[in-house]
N, C-alpha and C. Protein backbone atom coordinates (compact mmCIF):
# COMPACT_ATOMS: atom_id res chain seq x y z
N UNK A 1 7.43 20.25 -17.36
CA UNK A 1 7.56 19.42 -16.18
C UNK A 1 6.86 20.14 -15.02
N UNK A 2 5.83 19.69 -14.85
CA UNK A 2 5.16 20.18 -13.50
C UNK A 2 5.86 20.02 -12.05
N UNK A 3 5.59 20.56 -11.35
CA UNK A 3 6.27 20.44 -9.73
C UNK A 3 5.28 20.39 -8.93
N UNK A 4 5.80 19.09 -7.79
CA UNK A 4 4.11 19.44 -7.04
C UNK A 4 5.29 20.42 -5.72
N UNK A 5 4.21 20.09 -4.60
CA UNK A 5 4.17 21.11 -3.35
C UNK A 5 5.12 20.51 -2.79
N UNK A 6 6.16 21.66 -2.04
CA UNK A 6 7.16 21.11 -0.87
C UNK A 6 6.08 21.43 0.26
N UNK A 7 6.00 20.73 1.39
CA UNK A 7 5.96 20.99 2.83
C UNK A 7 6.49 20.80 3.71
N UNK A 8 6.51 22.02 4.35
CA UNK A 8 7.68 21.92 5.65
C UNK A 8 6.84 21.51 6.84
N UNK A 9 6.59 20.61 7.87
CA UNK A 9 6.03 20.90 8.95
C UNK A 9 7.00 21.13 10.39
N UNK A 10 8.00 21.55 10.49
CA UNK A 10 9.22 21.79 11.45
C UNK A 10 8.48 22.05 13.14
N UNK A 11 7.96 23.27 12.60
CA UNK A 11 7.03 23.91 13.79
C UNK A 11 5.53 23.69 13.90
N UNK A 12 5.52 22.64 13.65
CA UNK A 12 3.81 22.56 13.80
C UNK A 12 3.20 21.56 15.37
N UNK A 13 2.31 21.66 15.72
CA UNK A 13 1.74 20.94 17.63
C UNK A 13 2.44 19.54 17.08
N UNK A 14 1.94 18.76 16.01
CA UNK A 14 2.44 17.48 15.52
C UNK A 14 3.36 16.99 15.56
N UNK A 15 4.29 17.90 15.18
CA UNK A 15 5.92 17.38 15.38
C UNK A 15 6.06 17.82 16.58
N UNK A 16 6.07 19.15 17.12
CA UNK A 16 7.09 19.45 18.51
C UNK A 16 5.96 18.90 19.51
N UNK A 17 4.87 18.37 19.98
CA UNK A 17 4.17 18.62 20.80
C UNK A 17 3.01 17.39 20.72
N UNK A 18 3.44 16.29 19.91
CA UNK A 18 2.17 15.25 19.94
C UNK A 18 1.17 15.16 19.50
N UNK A 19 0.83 16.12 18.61
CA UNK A 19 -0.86 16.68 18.62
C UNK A 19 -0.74 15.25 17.40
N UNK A 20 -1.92 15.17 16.96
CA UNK A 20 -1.93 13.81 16.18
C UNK A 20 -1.94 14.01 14.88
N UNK A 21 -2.01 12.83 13.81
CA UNK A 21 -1.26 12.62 12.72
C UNK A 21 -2.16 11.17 12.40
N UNK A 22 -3.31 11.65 11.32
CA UNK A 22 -4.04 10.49 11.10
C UNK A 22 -3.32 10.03 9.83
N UNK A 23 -3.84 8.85 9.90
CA UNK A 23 -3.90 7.73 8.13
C UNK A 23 -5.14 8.33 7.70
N UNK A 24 -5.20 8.70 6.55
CA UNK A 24 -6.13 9.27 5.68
C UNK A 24 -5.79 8.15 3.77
N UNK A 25 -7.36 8.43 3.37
CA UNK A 25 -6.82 8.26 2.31
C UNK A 25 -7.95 8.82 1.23
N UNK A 26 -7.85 8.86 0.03
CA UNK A 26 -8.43 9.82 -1.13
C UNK A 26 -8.63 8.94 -2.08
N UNK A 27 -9.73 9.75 -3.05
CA UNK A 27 -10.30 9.13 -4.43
C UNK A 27 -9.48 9.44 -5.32
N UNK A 28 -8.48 10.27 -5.40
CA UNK A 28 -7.88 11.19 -5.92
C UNK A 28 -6.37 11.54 -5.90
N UNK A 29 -5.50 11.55 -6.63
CA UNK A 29 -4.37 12.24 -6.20
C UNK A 29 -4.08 13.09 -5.37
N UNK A 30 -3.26 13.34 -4.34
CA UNK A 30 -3.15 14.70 -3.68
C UNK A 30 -1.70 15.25 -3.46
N UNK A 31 -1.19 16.02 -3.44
CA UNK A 31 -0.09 16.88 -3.55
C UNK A 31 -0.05 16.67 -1.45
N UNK A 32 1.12 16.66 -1.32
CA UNK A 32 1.81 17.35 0.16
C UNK A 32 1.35 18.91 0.37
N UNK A 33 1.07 19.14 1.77
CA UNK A 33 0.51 21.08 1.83
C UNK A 33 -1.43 20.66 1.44
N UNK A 34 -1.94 20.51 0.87
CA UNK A 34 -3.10 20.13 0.73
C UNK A 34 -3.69 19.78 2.51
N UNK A 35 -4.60 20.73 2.15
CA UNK A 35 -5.47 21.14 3.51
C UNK A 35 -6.71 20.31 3.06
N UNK A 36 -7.56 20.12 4.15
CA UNK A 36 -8.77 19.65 4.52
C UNK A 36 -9.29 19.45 5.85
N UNK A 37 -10.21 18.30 5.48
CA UNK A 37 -10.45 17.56 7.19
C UNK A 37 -10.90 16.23 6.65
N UNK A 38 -10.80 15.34 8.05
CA UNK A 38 -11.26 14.37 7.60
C UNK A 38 -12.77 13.55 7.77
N UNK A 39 -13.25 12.62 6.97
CA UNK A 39 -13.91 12.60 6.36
C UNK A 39 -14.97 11.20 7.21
N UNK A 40 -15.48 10.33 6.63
CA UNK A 40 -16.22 8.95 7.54
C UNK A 40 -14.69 7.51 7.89
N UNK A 41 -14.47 6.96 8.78
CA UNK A 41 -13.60 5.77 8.16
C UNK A 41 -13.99 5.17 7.31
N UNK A 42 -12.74 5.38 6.44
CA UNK A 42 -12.78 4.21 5.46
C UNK A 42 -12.51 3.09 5.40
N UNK A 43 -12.07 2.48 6.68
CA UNK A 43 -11.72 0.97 6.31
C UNK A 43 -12.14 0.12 7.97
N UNK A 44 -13.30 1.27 8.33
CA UNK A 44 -14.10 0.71 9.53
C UNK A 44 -13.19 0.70 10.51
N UNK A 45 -11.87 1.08 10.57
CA UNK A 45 -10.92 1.06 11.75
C UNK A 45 -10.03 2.10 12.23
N UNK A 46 -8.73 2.68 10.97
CA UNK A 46 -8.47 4.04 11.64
C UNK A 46 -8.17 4.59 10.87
N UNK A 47 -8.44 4.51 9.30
CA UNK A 47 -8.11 5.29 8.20
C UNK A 47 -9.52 5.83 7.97
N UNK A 48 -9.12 7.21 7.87
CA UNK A 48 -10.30 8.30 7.36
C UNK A 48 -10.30 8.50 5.80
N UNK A 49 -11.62 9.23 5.51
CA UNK A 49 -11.63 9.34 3.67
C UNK A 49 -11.06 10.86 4.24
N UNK A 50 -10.08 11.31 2.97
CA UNK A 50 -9.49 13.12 3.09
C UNK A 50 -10.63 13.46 2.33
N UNK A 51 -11.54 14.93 2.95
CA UNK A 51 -11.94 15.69 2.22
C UNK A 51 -11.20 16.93 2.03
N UNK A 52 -10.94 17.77 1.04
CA UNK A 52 -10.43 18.98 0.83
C UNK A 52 -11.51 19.85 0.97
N UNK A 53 -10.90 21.05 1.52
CA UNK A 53 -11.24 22.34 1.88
C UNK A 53 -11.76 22.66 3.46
N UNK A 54 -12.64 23.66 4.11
CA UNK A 54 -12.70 23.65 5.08
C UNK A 54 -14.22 23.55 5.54
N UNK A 55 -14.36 22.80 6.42
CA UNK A 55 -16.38 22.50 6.59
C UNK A 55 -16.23 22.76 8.10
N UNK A 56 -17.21 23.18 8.34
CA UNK A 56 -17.54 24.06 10.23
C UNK A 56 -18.04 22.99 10.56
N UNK A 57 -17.09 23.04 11.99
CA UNK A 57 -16.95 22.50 13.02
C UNK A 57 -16.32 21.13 12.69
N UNK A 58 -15.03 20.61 11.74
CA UNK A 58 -14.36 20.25 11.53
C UNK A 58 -12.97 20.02 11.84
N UNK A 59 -11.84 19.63 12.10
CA UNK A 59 -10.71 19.64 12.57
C UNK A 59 -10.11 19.99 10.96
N UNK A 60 -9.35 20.67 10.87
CA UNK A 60 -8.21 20.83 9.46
C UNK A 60 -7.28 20.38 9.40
N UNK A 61 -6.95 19.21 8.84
CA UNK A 61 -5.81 18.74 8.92
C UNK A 61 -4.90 19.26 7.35
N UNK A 62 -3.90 18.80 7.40
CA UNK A 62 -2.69 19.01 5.90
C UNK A 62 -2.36 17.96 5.80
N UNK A 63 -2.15 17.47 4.65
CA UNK A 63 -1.28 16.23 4.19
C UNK A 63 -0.02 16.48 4.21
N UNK A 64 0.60 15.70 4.88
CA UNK A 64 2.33 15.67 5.00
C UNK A 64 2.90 14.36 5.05
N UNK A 65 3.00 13.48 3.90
CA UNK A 65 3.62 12.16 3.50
C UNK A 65 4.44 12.37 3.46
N UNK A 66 5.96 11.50 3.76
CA UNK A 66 7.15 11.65 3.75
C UNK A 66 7.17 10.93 2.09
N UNK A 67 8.21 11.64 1.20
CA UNK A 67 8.66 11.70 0.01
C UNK A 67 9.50 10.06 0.00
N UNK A 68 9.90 10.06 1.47
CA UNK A 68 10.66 8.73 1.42
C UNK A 68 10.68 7.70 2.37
N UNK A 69 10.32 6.96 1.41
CA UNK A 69 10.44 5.07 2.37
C UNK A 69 10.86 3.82 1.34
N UNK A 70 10.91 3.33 1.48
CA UNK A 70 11.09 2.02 1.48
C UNK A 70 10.44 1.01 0.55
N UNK A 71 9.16 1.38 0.12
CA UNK A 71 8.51 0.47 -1.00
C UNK A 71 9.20 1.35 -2.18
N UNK A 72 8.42 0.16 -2.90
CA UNK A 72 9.00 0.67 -4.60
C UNK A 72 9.04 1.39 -4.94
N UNK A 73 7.67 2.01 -4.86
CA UNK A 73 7.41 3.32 -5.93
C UNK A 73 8.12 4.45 -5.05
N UNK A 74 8.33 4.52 -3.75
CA UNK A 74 9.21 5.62 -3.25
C UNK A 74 10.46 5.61 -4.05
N UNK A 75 10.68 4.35 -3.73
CA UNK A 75 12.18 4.10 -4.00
C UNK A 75 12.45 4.76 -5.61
N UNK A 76 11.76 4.31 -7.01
CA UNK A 76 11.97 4.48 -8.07
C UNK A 76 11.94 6.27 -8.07
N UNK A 77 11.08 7.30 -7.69
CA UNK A 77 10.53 8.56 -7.14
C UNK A 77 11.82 9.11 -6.93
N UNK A 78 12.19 8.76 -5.86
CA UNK A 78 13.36 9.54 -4.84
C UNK A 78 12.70 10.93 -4.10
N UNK A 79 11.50 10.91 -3.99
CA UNK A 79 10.93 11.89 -3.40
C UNK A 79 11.01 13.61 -4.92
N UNK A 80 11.39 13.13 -5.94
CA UNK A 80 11.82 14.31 -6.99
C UNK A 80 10.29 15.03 -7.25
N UNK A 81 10.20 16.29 -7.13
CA UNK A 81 9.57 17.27 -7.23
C UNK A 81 8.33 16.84 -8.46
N UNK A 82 8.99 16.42 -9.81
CA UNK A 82 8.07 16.48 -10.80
C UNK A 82 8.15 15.17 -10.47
N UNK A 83 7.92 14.34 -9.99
CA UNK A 83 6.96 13.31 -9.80
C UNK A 83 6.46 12.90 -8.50
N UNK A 84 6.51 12.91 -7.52
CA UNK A 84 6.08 12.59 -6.50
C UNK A 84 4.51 13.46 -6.48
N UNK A 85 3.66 12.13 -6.05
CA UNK A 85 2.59 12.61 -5.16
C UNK A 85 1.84 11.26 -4.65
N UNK A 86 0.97 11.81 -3.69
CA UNK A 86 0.09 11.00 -2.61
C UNK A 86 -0.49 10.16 -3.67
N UNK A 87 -0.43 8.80 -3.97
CA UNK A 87 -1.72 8.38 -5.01
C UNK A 87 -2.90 7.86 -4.30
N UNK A 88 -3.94 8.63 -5.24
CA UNK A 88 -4.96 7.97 -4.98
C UNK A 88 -5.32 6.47 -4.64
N UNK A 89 -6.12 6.32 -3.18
CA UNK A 89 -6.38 4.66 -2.60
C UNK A 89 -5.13 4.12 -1.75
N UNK A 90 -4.25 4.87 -1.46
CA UNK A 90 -3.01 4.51 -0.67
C UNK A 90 -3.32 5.29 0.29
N UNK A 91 -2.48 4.75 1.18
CA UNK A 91 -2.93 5.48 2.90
C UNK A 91 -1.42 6.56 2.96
N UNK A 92 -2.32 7.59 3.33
CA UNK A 92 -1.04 8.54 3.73
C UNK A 92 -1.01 9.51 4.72
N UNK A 93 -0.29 10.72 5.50
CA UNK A 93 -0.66 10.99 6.72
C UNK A 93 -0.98 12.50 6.82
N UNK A 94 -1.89 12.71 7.40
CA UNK A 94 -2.36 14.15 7.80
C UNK A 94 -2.29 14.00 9.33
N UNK A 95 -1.68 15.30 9.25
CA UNK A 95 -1.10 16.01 10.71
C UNK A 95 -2.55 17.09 10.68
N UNK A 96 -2.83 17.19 12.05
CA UNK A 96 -4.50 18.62 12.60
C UNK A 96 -2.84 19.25 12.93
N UNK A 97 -4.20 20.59 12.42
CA UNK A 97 -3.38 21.88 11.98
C UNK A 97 -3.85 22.85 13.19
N UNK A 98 -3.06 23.75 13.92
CA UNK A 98 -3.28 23.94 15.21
C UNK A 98 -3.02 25.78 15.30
N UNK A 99 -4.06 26.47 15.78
CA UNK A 99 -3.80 27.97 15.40
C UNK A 99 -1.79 28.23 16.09
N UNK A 100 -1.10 29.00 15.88
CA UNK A 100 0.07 29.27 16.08
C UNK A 100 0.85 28.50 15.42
N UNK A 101 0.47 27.39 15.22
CA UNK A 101 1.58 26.28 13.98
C UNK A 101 1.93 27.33 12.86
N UNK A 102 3.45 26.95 13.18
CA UNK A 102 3.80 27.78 11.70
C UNK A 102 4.40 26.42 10.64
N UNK A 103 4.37 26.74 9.15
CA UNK A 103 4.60 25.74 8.54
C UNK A 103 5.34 26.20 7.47
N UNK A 104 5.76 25.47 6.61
CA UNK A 104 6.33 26.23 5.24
C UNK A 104 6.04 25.45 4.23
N UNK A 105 5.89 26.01 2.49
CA UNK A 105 5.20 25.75 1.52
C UNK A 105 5.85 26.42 0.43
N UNK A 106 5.80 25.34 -0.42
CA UNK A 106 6.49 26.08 -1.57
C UNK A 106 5.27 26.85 -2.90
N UNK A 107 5.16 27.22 -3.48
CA UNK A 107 4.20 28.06 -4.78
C UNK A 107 3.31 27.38 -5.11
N UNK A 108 4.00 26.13 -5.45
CA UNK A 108 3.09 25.24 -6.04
C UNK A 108 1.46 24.61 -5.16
N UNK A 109 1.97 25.00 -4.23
CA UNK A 109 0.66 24.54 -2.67
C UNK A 109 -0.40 26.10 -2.88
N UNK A 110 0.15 26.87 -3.82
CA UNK A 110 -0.87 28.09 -3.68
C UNK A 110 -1.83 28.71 -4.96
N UNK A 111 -3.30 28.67 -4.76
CA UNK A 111 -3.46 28.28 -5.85
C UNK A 111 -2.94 29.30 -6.84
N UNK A 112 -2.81 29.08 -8.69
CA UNK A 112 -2.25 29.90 -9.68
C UNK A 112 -3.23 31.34 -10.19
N UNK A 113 -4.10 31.52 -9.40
CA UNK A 113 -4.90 32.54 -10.26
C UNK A 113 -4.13 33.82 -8.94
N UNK A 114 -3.44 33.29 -8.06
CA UNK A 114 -3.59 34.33 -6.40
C UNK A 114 -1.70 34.08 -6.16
N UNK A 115 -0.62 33.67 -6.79
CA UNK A 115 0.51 33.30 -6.59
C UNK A 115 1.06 34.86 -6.69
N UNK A 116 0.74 35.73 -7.23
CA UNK A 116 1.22 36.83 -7.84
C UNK A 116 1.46 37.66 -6.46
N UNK A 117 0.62 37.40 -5.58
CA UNK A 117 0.12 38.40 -4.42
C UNK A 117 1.37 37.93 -3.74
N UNK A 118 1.69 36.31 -3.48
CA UNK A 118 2.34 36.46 -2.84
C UNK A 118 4.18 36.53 -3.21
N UNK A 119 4.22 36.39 -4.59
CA UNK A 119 5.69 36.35 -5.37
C UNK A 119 6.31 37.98 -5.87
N UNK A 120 5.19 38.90 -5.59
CA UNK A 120 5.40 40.00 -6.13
C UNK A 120 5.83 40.75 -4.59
N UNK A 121 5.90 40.24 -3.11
CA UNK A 121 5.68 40.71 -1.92
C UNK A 121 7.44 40.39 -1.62
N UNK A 122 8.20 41.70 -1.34
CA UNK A 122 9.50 40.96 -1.44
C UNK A 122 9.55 41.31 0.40
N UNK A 123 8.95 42.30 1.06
CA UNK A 123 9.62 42.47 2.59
C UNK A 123 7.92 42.17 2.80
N UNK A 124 7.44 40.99 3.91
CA UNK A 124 6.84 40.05 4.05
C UNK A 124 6.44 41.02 5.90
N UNK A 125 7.14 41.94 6.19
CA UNK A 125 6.73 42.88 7.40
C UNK A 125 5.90 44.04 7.13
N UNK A 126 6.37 44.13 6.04
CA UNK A 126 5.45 45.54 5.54
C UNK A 126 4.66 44.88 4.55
N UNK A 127 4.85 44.11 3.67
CA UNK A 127 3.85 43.83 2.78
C UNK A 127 3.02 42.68 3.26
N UNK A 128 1.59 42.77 4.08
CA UNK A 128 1.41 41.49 4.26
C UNK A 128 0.68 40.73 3.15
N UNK A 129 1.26 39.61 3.91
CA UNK A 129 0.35 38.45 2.54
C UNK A 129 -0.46 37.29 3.78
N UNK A 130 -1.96 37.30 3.39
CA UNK A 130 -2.06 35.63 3.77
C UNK A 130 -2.56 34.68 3.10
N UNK A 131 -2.71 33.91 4.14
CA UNK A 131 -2.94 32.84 3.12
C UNK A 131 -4.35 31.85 3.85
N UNK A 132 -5.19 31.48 2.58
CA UNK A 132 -6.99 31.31 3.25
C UNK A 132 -6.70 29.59 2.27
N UNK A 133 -7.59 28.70 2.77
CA UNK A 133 -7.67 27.48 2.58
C UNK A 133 -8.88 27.81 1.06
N UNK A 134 -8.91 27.14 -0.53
CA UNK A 134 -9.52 27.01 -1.37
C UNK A 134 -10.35 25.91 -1.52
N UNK A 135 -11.54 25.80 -2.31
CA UNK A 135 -12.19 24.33 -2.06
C UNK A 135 -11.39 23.56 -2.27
N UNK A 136 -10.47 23.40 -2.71
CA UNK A 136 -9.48 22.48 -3.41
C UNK A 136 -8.82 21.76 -2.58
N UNK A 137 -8.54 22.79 -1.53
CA UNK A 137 -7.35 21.97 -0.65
C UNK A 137 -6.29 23.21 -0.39
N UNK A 138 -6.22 23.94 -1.61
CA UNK A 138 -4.65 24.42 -1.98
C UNK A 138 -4.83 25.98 -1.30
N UNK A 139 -4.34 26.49 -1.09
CA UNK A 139 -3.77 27.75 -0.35
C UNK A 139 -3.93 28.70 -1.20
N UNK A 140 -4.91 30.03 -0.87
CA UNK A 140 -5.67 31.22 -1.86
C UNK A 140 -4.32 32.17 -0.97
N UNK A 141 -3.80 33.11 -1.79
CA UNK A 141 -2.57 33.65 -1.10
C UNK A 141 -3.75 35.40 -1.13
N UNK A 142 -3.86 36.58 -0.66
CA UNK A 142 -4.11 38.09 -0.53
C UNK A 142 -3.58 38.44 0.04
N UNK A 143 -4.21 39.64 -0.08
CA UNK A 143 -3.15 40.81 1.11
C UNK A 143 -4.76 41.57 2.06
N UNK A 144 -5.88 41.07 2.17
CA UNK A 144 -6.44 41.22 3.04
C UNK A 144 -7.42 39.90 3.37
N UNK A 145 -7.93 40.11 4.95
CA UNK A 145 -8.80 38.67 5.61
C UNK A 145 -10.08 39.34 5.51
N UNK A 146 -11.01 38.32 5.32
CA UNK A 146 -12.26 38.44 5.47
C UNK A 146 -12.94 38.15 6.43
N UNK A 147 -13.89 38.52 7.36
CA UNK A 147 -14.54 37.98 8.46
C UNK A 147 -14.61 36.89 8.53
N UNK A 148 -15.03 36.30 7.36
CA UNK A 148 -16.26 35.35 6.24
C UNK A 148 -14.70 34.25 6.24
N UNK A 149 -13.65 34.05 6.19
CA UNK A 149 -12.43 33.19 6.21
C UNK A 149 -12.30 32.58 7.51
N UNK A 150 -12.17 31.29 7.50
CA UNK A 150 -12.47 29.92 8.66
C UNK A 150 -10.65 29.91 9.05
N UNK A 151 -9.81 30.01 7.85
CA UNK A 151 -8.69 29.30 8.34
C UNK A 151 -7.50 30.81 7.66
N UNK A 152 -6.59 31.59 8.21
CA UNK A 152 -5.98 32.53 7.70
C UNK A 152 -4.51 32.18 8.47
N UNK A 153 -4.08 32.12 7.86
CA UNK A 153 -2.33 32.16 7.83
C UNK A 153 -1.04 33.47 7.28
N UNK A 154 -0.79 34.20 8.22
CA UNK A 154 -0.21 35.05 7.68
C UNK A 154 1.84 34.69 7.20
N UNK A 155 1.72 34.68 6.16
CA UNK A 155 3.37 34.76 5.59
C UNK A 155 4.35 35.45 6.30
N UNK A 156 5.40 35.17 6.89
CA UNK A 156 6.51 35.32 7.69
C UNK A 156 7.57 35.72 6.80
N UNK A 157 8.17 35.02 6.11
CA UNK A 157 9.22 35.38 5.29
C UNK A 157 9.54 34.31 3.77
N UNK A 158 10.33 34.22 3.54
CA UNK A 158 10.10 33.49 2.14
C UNK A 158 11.70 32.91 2.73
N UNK A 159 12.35 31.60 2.35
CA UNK A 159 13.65 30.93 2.72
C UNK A 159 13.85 30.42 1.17
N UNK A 160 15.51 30.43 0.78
CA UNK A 160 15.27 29.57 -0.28
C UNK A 160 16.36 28.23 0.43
N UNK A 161 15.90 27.19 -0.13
CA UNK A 161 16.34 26.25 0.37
C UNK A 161 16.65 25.25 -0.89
N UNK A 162 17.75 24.08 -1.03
CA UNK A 162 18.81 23.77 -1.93
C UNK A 162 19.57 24.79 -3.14
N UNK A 163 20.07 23.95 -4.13
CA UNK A 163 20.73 24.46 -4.76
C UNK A 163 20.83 24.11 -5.88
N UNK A 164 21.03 24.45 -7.18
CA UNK A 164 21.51 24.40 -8.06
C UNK A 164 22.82 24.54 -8.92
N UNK A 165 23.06 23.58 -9.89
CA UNK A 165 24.50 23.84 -10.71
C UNK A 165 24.00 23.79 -11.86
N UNK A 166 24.85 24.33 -12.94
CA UNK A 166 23.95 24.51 -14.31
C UNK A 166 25.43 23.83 -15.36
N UNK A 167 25.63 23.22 -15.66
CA UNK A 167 26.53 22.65 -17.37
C UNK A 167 26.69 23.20 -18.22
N UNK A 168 26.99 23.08 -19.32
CA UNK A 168 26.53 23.79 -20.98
C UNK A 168 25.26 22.40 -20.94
N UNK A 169 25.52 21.17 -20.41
CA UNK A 169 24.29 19.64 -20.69
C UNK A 169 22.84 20.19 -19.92
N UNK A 170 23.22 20.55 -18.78
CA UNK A 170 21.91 20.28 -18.11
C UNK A 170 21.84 21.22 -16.58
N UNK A 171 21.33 21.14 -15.88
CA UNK A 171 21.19 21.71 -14.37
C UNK A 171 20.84 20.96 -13.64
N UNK A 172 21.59 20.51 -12.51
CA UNK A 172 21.55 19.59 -11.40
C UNK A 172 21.11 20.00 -9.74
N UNK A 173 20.24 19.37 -9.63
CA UNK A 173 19.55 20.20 -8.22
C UNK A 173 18.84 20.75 -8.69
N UNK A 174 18.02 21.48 -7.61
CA UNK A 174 17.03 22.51 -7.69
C UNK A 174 17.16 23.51 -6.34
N UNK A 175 16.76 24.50 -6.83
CA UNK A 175 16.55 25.78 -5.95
C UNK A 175 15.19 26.18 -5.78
N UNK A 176 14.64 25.84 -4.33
CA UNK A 176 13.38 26.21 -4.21
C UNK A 176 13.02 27.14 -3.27
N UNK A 177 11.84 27.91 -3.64
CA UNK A 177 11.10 28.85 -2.70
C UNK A 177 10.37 28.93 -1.97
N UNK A 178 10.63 28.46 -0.55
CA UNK A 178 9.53 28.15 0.54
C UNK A 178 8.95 29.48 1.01
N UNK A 179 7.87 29.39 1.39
CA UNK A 179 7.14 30.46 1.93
C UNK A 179 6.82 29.96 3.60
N UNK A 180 6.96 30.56 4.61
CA UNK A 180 6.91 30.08 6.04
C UNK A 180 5.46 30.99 6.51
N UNK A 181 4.37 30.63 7.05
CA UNK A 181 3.58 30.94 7.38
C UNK A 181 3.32 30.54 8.82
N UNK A 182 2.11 31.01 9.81
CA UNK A 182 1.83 31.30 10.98
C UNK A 182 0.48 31.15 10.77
N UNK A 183 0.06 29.96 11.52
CA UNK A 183 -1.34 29.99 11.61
C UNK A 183 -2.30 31.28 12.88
N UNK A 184 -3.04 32.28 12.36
CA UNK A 184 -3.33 33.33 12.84
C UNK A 184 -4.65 33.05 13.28
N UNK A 185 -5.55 32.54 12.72
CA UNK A 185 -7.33 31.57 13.08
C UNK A 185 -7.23 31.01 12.26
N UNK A 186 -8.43 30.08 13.13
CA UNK A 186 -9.02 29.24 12.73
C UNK A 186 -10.29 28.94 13.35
């Protein structure tokens, strides 16, 4: 059972501060946490095409769809981890991503060859970790920046957030691992 990405946007210009929050939409599936910018309108009025990754002199936005509303397919979903995502050709919303925005992200938003850097980092003051935008969209996690890096986010602390119960049947809930980051440049 795959899991896609939690995103937190709590502290970001978007929520506390107005900064804006386009309709975007994709060829493609996309996970929540998925970075880019956006792209030509697509529908000649105020929906943009999402491109992933980061292109100069671009705005960066993140995808942050709420897990829950009101049509069907939310409804059938419930916003649950192994199934939810953005589908491709549906309109969904990206928040511009603003240097000092801090945000939070769960593993799955980072890509799998670079997760180690940041799951193996248990005190997040002394060990730094950041985190650089991939062509993909998805979040390259190290422990050093490169000149040559457009967008760097340094890791704050790690939160775990819900819970779990376990049966002799089954395990109910989930227990997940957010990672809280600080946008440092861009």
């Amino acid at each position: 059972m795959a899991l896609h990405t939690v995103f937190n946007s709590t502290n970001m210009a978007s929520t506390k501060f107005a900064e804006r929050i386009f309709d975007v939409v994709s060829d493609k599936n996309i996970d929540n946490g998925t970075f880019g910018y956006l792209g030509d309108l697509a529908d000649g009025d105020s929906v943009y095409n999402f491109k992933t990754g980061v292109k100069d002199g671009e705005t960066v936005v993140v995808i942050d769809n709420p897990a829950w509303s009101e049509d069907e397919s939310s409804i059938l979903n419930r916003g649950a981890r192994n199934r939810y995502t953005n589908e491709a050709g549906k309109v969904m919303r990206a928040r511009v991503v603003k240097v000092t925005d801090e945000f939070g992200i769960s593993v799955e938003g980072i890509e799998a060859d670079s997760r180690k850097v940041i799951e193996d980092a248990t005190d997040f003051a002394s060990n730094k970790v950041y985190l650089t935008i991939g062509v993909n969209g998805k979040l390259v996690a190290t422990a050093t920046v490169k000149d040559t890096d457009k967008f760097v986010a340094q890791v704050m602390r790690k939160r775990i957030v819900g819970g779990a119960i376990t049966t002799p049947l089954r395990t109910y809930g989930a227990k997940n691992a957010i990672y809280e980051a600080k946008v440092i440049k861009m």
